[in-house]
N, C-alpha and C. Protein backbone atom coordinates (compact mmCIF):
# COMPACT_ATOMS: atom_id res chain seq x y z
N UNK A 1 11.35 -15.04 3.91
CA UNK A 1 11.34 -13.58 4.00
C UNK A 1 12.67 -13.09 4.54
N UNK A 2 12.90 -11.78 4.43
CA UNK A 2 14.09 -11.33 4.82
C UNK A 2 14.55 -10.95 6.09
N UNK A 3 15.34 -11.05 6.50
CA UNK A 3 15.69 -10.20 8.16
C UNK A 3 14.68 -9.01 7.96
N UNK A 4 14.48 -7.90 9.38
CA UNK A 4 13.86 -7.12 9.36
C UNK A 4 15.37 -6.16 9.39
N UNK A 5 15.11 -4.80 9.36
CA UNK A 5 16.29 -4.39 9.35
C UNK A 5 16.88 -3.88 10.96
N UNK A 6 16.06 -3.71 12.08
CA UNK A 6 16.14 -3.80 13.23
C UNK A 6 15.34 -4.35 13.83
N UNK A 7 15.84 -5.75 15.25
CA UNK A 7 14.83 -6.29 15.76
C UNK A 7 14.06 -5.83 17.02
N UNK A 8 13.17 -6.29 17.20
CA UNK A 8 12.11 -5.53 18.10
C UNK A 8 12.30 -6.42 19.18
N UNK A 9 12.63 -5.71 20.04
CA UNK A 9 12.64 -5.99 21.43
C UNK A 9 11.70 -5.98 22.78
N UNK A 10 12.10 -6.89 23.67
CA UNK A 10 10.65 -7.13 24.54
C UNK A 10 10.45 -5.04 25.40
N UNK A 11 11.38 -4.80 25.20
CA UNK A 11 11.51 -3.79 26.46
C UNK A 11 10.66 -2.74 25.17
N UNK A 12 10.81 -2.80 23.85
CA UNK A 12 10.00 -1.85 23.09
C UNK A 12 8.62 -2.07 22.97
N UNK A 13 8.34 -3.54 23.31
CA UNK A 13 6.59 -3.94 23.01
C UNK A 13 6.49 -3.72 24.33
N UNK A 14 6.98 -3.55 25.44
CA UNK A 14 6.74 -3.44 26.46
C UNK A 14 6.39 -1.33 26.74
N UNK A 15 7.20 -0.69 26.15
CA UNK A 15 7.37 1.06 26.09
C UNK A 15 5.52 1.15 25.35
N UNK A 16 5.65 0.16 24.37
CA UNK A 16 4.55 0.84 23.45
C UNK A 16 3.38 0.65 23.86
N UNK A 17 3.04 -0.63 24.81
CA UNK A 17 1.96 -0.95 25.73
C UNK A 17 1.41 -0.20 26.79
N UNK A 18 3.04 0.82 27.61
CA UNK A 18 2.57 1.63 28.34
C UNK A 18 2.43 2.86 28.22
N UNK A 19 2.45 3.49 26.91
CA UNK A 19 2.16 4.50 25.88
C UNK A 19 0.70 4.35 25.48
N UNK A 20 0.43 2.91 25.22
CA UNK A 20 -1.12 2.99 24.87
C UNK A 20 -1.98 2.55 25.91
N UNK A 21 -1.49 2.76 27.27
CA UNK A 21 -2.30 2.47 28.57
C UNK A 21 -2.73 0.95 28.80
N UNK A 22 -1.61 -0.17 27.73
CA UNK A 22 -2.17 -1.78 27.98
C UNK A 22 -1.76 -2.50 29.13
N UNK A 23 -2.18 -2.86 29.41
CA UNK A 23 -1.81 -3.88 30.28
C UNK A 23 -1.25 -5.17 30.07
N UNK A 24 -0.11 -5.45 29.95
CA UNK A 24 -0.35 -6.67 29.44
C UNK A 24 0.72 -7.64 30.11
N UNK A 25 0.83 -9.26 30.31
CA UNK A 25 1.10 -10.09 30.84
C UNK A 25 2.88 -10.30 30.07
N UNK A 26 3.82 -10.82 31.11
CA UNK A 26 5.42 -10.97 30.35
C UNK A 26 4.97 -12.25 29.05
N UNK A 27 4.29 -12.89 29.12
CA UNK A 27 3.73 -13.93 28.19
C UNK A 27 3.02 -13.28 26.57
N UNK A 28 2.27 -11.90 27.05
CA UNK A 28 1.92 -11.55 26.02
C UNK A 28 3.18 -10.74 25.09
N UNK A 29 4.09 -9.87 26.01
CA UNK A 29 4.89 -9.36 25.78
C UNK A 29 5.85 -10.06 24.97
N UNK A 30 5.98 -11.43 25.03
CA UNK A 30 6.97 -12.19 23.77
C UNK A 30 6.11 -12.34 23.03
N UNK A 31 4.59 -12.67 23.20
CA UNK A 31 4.08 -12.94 21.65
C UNK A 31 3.27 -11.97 21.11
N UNK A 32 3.16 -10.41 21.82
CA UNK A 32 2.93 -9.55 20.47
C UNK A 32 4.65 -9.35 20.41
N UNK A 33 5.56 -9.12 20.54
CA UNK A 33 6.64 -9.53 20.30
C UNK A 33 6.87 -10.20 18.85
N UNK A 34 6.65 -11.27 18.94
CA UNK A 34 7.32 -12.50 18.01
C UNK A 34 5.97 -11.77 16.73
N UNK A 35 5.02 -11.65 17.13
CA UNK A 35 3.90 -11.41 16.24
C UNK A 35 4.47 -10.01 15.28
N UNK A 36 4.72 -8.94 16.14
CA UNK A 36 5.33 -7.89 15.39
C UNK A 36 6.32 -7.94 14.86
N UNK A 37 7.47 -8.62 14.81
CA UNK A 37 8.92 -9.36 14.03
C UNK A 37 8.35 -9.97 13.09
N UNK A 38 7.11 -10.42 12.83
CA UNK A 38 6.46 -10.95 11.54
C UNK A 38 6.21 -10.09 10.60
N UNK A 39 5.17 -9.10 11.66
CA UNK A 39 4.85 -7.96 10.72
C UNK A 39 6.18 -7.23 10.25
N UNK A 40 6.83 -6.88 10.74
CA UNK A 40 8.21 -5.80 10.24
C UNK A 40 8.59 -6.75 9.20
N UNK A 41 8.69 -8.02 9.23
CA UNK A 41 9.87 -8.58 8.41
C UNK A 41 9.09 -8.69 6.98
N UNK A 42 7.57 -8.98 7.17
CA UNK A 42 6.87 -9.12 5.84
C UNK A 42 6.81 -7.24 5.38
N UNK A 43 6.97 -6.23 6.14
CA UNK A 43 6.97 -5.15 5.56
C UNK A 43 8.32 -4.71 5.12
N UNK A 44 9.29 -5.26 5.64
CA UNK A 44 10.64 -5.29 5.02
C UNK A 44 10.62 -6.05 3.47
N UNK A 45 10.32 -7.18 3.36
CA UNK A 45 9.82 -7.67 2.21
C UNK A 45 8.86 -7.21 0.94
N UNK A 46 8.23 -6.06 1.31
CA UNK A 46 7.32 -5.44 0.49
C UNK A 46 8.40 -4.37 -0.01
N UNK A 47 9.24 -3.61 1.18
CA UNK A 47 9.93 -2.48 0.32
C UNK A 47 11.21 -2.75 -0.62
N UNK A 48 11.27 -4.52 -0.74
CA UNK A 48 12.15 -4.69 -1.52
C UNK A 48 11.23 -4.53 -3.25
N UNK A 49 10.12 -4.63 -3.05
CA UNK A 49 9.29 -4.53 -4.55
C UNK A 49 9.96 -4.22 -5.39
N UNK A 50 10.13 -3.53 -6.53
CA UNK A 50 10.53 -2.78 -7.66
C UNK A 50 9.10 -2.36 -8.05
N UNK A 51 8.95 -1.05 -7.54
CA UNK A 51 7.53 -0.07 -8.20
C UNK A 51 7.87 0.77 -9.03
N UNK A 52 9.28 0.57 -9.80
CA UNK A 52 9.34 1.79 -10.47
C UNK A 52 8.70 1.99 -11.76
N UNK A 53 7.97 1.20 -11.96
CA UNK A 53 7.01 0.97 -13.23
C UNK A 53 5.71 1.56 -12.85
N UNK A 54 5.52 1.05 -11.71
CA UNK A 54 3.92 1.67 -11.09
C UNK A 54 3.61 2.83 -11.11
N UNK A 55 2.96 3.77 -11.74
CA UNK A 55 2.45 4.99 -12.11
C UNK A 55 1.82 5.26 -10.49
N UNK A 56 2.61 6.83 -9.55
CA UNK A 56 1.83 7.04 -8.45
C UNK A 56 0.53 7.14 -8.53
N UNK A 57 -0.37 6.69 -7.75
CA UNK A 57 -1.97 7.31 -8.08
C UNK A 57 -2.29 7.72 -6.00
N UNK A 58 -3.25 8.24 -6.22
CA UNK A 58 -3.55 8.54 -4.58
C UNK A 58 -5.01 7.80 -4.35
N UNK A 59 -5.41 6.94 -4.84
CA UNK A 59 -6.03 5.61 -4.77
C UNK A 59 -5.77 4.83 -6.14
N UNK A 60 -6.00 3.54 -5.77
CA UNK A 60 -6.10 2.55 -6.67
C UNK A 60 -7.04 2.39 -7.74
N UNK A 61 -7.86 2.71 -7.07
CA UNK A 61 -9.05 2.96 -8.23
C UNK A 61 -9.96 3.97 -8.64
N UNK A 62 -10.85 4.35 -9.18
CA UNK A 62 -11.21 5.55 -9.71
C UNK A 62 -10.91 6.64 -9.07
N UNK A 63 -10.21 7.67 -9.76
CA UNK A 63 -10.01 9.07 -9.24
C UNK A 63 -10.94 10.12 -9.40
N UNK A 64 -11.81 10.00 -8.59
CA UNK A 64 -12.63 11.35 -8.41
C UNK A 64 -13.23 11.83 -7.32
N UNK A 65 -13.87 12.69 -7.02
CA UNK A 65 -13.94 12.96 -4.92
C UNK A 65 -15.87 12.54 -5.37
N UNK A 66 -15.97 11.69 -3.93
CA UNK A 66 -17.01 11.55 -3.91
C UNK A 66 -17.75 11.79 -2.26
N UNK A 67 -17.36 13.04 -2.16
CA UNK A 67 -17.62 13.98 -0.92
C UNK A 67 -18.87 14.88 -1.92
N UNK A 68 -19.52 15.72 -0.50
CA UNK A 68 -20.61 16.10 -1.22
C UNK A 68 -19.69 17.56 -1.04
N UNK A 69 -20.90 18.53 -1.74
CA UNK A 69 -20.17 20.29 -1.67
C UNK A 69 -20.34 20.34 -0.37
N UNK A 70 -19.71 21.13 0.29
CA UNK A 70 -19.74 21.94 1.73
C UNK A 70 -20.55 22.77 1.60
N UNK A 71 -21.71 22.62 2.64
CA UNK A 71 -22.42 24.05 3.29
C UNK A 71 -22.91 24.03 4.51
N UNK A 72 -23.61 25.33 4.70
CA UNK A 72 -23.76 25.56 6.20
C UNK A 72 -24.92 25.07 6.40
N UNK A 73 -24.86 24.53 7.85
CA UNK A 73 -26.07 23.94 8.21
C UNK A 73 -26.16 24.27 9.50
N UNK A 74 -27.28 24.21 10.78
CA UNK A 74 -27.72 24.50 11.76
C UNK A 74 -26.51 23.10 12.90
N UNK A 75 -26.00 23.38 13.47
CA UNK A 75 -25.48 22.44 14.56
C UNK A 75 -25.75 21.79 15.39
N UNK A 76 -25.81 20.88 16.31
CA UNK A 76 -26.87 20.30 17.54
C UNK A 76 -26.50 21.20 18.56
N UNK A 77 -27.33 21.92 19.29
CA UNK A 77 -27.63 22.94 20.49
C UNK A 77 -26.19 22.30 21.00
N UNK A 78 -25.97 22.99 22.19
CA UNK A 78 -24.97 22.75 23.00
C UNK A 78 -25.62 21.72 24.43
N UNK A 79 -26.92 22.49 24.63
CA UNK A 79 -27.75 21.70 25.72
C UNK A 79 -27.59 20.18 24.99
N UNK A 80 -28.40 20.09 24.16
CA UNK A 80 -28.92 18.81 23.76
C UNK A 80 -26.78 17.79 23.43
N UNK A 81 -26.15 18.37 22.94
CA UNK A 81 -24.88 17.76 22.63
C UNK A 81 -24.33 17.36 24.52
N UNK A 82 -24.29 18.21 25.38
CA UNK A 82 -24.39 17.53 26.61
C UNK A 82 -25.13 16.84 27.67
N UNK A 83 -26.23 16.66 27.33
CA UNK A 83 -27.69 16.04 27.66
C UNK A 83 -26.88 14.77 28.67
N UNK A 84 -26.10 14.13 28.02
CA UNK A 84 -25.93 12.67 28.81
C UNK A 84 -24.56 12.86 29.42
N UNK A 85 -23.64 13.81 29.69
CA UNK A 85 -22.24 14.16 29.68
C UNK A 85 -22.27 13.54 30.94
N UNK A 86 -21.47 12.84 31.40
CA UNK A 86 -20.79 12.77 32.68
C UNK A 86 -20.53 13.92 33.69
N UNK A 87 -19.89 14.99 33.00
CA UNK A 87 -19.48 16.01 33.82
C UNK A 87 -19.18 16.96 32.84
N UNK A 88 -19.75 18.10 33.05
CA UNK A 88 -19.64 19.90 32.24
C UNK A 88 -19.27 20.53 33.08
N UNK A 89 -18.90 21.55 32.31
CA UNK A 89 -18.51 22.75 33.19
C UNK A 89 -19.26 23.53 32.17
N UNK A 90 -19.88 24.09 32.31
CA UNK A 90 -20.45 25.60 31.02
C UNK A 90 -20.88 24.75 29.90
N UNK A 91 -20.35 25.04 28.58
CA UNK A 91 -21.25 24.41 27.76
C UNK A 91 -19.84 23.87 26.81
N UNK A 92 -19.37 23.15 27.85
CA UNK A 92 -18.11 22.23 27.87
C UNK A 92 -18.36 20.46 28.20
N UNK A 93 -17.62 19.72 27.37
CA UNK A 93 -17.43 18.84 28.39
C UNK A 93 -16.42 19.01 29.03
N UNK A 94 -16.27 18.47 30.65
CA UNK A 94 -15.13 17.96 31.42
C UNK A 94 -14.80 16.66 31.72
N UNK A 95 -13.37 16.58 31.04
CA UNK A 95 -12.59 15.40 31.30
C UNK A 95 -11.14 15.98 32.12
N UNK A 96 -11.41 14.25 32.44
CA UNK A 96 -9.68 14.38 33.13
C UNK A 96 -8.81 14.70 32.04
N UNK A 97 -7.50 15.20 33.04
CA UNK A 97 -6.56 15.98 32.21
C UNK A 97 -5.68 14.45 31.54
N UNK A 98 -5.17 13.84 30.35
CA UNK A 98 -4.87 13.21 29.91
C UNK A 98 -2.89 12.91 29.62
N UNK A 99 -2.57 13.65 30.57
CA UNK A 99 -0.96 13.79 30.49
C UNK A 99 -0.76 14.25 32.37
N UNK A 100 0.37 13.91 32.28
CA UNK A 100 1.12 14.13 34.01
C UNK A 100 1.33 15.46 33.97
């Protein structure tokens, strides 16, 4: 397979771990590391393809929507949707605030 076109570094698997709240060990950190330099390099390898033959489609296989029609229907109460909530305020849930 080919080089990737930039390599991934411990200090970036390390940014993206504490972006997604992981925890993770300097041991894991080289091997999702080494693991993701796999993935990039086999996706570097895919965009060498030649698709210019391939007709775009927005799935692969049959094109037709198989969603039903939209209509209105009755909603679950607000009581009954917080029945088990941890914590409400009104006819809210309350959560912690998710940013500093």
């Amino acid at each position: 397979m080919a080089e990737p076109e930039s390599e991934l570094s411990s200090r970036e698997v390390e940014h993206v771990a504490r972006l997604a709240r992981l925890g993770i060990t300097a041991d894991e950190v080289v091997r999702y590391r080494d693991q993701l330099r796999h993935i990039l390099t086999a996706i570097d390898a895919l965009k060498q393809a030649d698709t210019s033959t391939v007709p775009a489609t927005a799935h692969p296989l049959e094109e037709r929507n198989v969603m039903r029609e939209d209509r209105r229907e009755p909603s679950l109460p607000a009581e009954m949707a917080l029945k088990n909530a941890p914590s409400r305020e009104g006819s809210y849930f309350k959560v912690k605030a998710i940013q500093e």
